[in-house]
C-alpha atoms as a PDB file:
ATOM      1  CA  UNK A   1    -147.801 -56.838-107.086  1.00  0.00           C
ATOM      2  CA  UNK A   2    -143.946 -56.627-106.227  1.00  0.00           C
ATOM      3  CA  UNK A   3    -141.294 -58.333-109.056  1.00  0.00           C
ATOM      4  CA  UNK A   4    -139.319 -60.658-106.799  1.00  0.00           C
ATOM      5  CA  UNK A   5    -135.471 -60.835-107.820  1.00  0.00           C
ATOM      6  CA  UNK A   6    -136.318 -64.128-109.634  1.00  0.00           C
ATOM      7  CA  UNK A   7    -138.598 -62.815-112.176  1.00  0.00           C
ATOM      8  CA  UNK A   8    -136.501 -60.586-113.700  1.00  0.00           C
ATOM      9  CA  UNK A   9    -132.294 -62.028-114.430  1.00  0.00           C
ATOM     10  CA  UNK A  10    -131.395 -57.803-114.956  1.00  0.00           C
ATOM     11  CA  UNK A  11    -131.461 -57.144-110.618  1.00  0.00           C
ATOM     12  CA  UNK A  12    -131.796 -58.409-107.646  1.00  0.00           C
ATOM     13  CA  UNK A  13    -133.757 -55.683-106.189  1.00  0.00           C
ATOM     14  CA  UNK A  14    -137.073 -56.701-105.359  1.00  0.00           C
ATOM     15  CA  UNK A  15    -139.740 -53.988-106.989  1.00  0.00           C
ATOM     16  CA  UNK A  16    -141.261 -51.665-105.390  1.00  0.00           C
ATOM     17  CA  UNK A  17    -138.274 -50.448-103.649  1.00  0.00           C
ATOM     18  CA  UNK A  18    -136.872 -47.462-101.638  1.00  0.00           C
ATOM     19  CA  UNK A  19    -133.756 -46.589-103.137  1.00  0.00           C
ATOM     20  CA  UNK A  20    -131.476 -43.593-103.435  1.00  0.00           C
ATOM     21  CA  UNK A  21    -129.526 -42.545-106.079  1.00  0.00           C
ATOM     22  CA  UNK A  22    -126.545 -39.833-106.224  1.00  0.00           C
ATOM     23  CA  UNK A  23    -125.576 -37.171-108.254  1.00  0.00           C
ATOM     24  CA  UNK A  24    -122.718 -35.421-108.367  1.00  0.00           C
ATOM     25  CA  UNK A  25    -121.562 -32.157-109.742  1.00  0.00           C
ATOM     26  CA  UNK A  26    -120.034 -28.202-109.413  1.00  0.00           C
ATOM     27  CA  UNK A  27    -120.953 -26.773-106.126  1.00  0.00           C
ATOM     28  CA  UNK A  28    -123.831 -23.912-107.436  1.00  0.00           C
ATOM     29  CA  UNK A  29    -127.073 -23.650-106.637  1.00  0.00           C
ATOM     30  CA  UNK A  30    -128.282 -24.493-110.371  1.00  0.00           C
ATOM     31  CA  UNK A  31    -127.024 -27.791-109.878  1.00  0.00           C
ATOM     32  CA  UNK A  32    -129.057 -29.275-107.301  1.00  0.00           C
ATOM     33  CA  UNK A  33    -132.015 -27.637-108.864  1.00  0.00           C
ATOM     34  CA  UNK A  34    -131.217 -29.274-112.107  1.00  0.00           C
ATOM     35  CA  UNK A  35    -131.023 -32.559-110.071  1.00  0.00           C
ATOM     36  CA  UNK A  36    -134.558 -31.962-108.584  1.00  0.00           C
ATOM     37  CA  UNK A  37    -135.874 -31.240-112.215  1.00  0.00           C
ATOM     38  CA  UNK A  38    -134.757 -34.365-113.840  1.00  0.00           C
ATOM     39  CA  UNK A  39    -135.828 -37.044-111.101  1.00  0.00           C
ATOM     40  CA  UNK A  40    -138.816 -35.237-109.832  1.00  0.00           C
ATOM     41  CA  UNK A  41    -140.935 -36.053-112.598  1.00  0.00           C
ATOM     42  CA  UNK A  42    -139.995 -39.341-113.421  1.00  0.00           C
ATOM     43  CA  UNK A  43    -140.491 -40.808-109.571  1.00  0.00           C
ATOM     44  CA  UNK A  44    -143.788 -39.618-109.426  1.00  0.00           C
ATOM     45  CA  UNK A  45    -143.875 -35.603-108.200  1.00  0.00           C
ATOM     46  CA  UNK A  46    -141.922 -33.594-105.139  1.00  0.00           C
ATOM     47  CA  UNK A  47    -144.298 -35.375-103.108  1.00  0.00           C
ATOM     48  CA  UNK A  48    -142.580 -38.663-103.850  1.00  0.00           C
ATOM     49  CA  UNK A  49    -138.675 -37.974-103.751  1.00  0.00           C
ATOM     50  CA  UNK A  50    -136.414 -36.036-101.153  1.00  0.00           C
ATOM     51  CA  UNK A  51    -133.370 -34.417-101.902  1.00  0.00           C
ATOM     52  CA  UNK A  52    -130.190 -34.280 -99.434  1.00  0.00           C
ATOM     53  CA  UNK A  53    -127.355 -31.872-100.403  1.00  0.00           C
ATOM     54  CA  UNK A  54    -123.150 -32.134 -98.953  1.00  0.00           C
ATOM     55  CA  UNK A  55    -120.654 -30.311-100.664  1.00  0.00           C
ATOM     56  CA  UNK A  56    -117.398 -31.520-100.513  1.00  0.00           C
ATOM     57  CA  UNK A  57    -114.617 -31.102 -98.494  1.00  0.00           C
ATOM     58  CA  UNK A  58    -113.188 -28.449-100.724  1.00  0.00           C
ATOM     59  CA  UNK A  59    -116.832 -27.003-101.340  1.00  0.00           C
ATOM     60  CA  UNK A  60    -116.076 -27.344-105.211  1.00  0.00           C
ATOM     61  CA  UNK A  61    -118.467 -30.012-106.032  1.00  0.00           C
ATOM     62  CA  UNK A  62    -121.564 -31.420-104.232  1.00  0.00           C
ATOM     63  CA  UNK A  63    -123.749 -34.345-104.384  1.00  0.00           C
ATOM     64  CA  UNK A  64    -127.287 -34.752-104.034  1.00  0.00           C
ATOM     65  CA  UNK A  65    -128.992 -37.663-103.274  1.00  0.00           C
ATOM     66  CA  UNK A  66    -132.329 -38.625-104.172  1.00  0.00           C
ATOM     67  CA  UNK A  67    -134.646 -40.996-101.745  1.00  0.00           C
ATOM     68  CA  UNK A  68    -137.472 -42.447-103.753  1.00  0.00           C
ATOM     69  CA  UNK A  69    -139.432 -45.619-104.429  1.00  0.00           C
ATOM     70  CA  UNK A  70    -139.130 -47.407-107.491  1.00  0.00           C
ATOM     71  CA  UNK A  71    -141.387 -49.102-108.848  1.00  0.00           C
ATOM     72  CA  UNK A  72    -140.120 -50.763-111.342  1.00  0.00           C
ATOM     73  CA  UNK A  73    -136.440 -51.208-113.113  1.00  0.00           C
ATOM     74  CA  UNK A  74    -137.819 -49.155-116.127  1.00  0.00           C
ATOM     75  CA  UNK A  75    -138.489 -46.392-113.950  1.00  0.00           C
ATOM     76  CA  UNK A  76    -134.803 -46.887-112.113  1.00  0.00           C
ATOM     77  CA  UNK A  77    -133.228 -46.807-115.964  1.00  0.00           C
ATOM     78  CA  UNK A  78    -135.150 -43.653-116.353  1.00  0.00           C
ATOM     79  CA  UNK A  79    -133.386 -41.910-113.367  1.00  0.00           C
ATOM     80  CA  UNK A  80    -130.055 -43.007-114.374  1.00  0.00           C
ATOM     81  CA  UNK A  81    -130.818 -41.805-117.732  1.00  0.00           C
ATOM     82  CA  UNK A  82    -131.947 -38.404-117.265  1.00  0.00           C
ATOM     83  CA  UNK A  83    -128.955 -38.240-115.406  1.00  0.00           C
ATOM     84  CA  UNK A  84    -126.292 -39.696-117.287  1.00  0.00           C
ATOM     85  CA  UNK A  85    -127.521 -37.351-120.133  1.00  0.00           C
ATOM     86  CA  UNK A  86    -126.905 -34.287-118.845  1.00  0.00           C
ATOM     87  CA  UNK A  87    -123.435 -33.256-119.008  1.00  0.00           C
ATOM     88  CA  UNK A  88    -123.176 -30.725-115.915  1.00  0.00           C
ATOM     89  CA  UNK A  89    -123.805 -34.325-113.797  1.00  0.00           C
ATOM     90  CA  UNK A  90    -120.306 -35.185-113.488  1.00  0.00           C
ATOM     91  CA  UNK A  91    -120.902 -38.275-111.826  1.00  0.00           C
ATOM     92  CA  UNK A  92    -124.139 -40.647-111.205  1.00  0.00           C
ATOM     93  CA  UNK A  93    -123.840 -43.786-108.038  1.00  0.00           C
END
Protein backbone atom coordinates (compact mmCIF):
# COMPACT_ATOMS: atom_id res chain seq x y z
CA UNK A 1 0.00 0.00 0.00
CA UNK A 2 1.95 3.25 -1.11
CA UNK A 3 1.10 6.79 1.05
CA UNK A 4 0.22 9.13 -1.81
CA UNK A 5 1.52 12.84 -1.17
CA UNK A 6 -2.06 13.68 -0.04
CA UNK A 7 -2.26 11.52 2.90
CA UNK A 8 0.37 12.78 4.69
CA UNK A 9 0.74 17.27 4.74
CA UNK A 10 4.80 16.49 6.08
CA UNK A 11 6.06 15.45 2.01
CA UNK A 12 5.27 15.16 -1.13
CA UNK A 13 7.11 12.07 -1.80
CA UNK A 14 4.93 9.34 -2.55
CA UNK A 15 5.96 6.13 -0.16
CA UNK A 16 7.65 3.57 -1.09
CA UNK A 17 10.28 5.49 -2.77
CA UNK A 18 13.85 5.24 -4.20
CA UNK A 19 15.71 7.95 -2.82
CA UNK A 20 19.30 8.87 -2.08
CA UNK A 21 20.63 10.65 0.56
CA UNK A 22 24.29 12.28 1.03
CA UNK A 23 26.74 12.43 3.50
CA UNK A 24 29.49 14.34 3.75
CA UNK A 25 32.67 14.31 5.69
CA UNK A 26 36.90 14.06 6.09
CA UNK A 27 38.31 12.12 3.27
CA UNK A 28 39.44 8.60 5.40
CA UNK A 29 38.43 5.44 4.95
CA UNK A 30 36.57 5.30 8.51
CA UNK A 31 34.24 7.67 7.21
CA UNK A 32 32.47 6.00 4.56
CA UNK A 33 32.43 2.93 6.68
CA UNK A 34 30.79 4.84 9.41
CA UNK A 35 28.27 5.99 6.71
CA UNK A 36 27.55 2.31 5.69
CA UNK A 37 27.05 1.44 9.49
CA UNK A 38 24.47 3.96 10.31
CA UNK A 39 22.07 3.60 7.15
CA UNK A 40 22.63 -0.02 6.56
CA UNK A 41 20.56 -1.15 9.25
CA UNK A 42 17.89 1.14 9.27
CA UNK A 43 16.99 0.64 5.25
CA UNK A 44 16.68 -2.84 5.64
CA UNK A 45 20.42 -4.71 5.31
CA UNK A 46 23.53 -4.26 2.60
CA UNK A 47 21.27 -6.03 0.44
CA UNK A 48 18.94 -3.05 0.31
CA UNK A 49 21.22 0.19 0.04
CA UNK A 50 24.32 1.03 -2.26
CA UNK A 51 26.93 3.26 -1.44
CA UNK A 52 28.79 5.66 -4.08
CA UNK A 53 31.98 7.43 -2.86
CA UNK A 54 33.75 11.09 -4.67
CA UNK A 55 36.16 12.90 -2.83
CA UNK A 56 36.48 16.29 -3.50
CA UNK A 57 38.35 18.30 -5.61
CA UNK A 58 40.97 18.91 -2.99
CA UNK A 59 40.62 15.14 -1.78
CA UNK A 60 40.01 16.60 1.85
CA UNK A 61 36.49 15.64 2.28
CA UNK A 62 34.21 13.11 0.48
CA UNK A 63 30.66 12.32 0.19
CA UNK A 64 28.86 9.23 0.05
CA UNK A 65 25.66 8.72 -1.17
CA UNK A 66 23.25 6.24 -0.22
CA UNK A 67 20.55 4.69 -2.90
CA UNK A 68 17.74 3.05 -1.02
CA UNK A 69 13.97 2.65 -0.88
CA UNK A 70 12.01 4.14 1.69
CA UNK A 71 9.33 3.00 2.84
CA UNK A 72 7.98 5.22 4.80
CA UNK A 73 8.85 9.01 6.12
CA UNK A 74 9.62 7.45 9.61
CA UNK A 75 12.15 5.39 8.14
CA UNK A 76 13.56 8.61 5.94
CA UNK A 77 13.68 10.63 9.57
CA UNK A 78 15.62 7.71 10.79
CA UNK A 79 18.40 8.11 8.11
CA UNK A 80 18.66 11.72 8.58
CA UNK A 81 18.88 11.11 12.17
CA UNK A 82 21.51 8.66 12.54
CA UNK A 83 23.22 10.99 10.51
CA UNK A 84 22.74 14.28 11.81
CA UNK A 85 23.86 12.71 15.18
CA UNK A 86 27.06 11.84 14.54
CA UNK A 87 29.42 14.59 14.62
CA UNK A 88 32.28 13.30 12.14
CA UNK A 89 29.14 13.82 9.36
CA UNK A 90 29.90 17.27 8.58
CA UNK A 91 27.16 17.68 6.35
CA UNK A 92 23.78 15.60 5.50
CA UNK A 93 21.61 16.60 1.72
Amino acid sequence: MSNSPTDNPETLIEFPADLSVKAMGLNNSEFTELVESLITPLVGGADAVSFTEIPSSGKKYVSVRAHFRAENLEQLHSVYAALRGDSRVLYVL
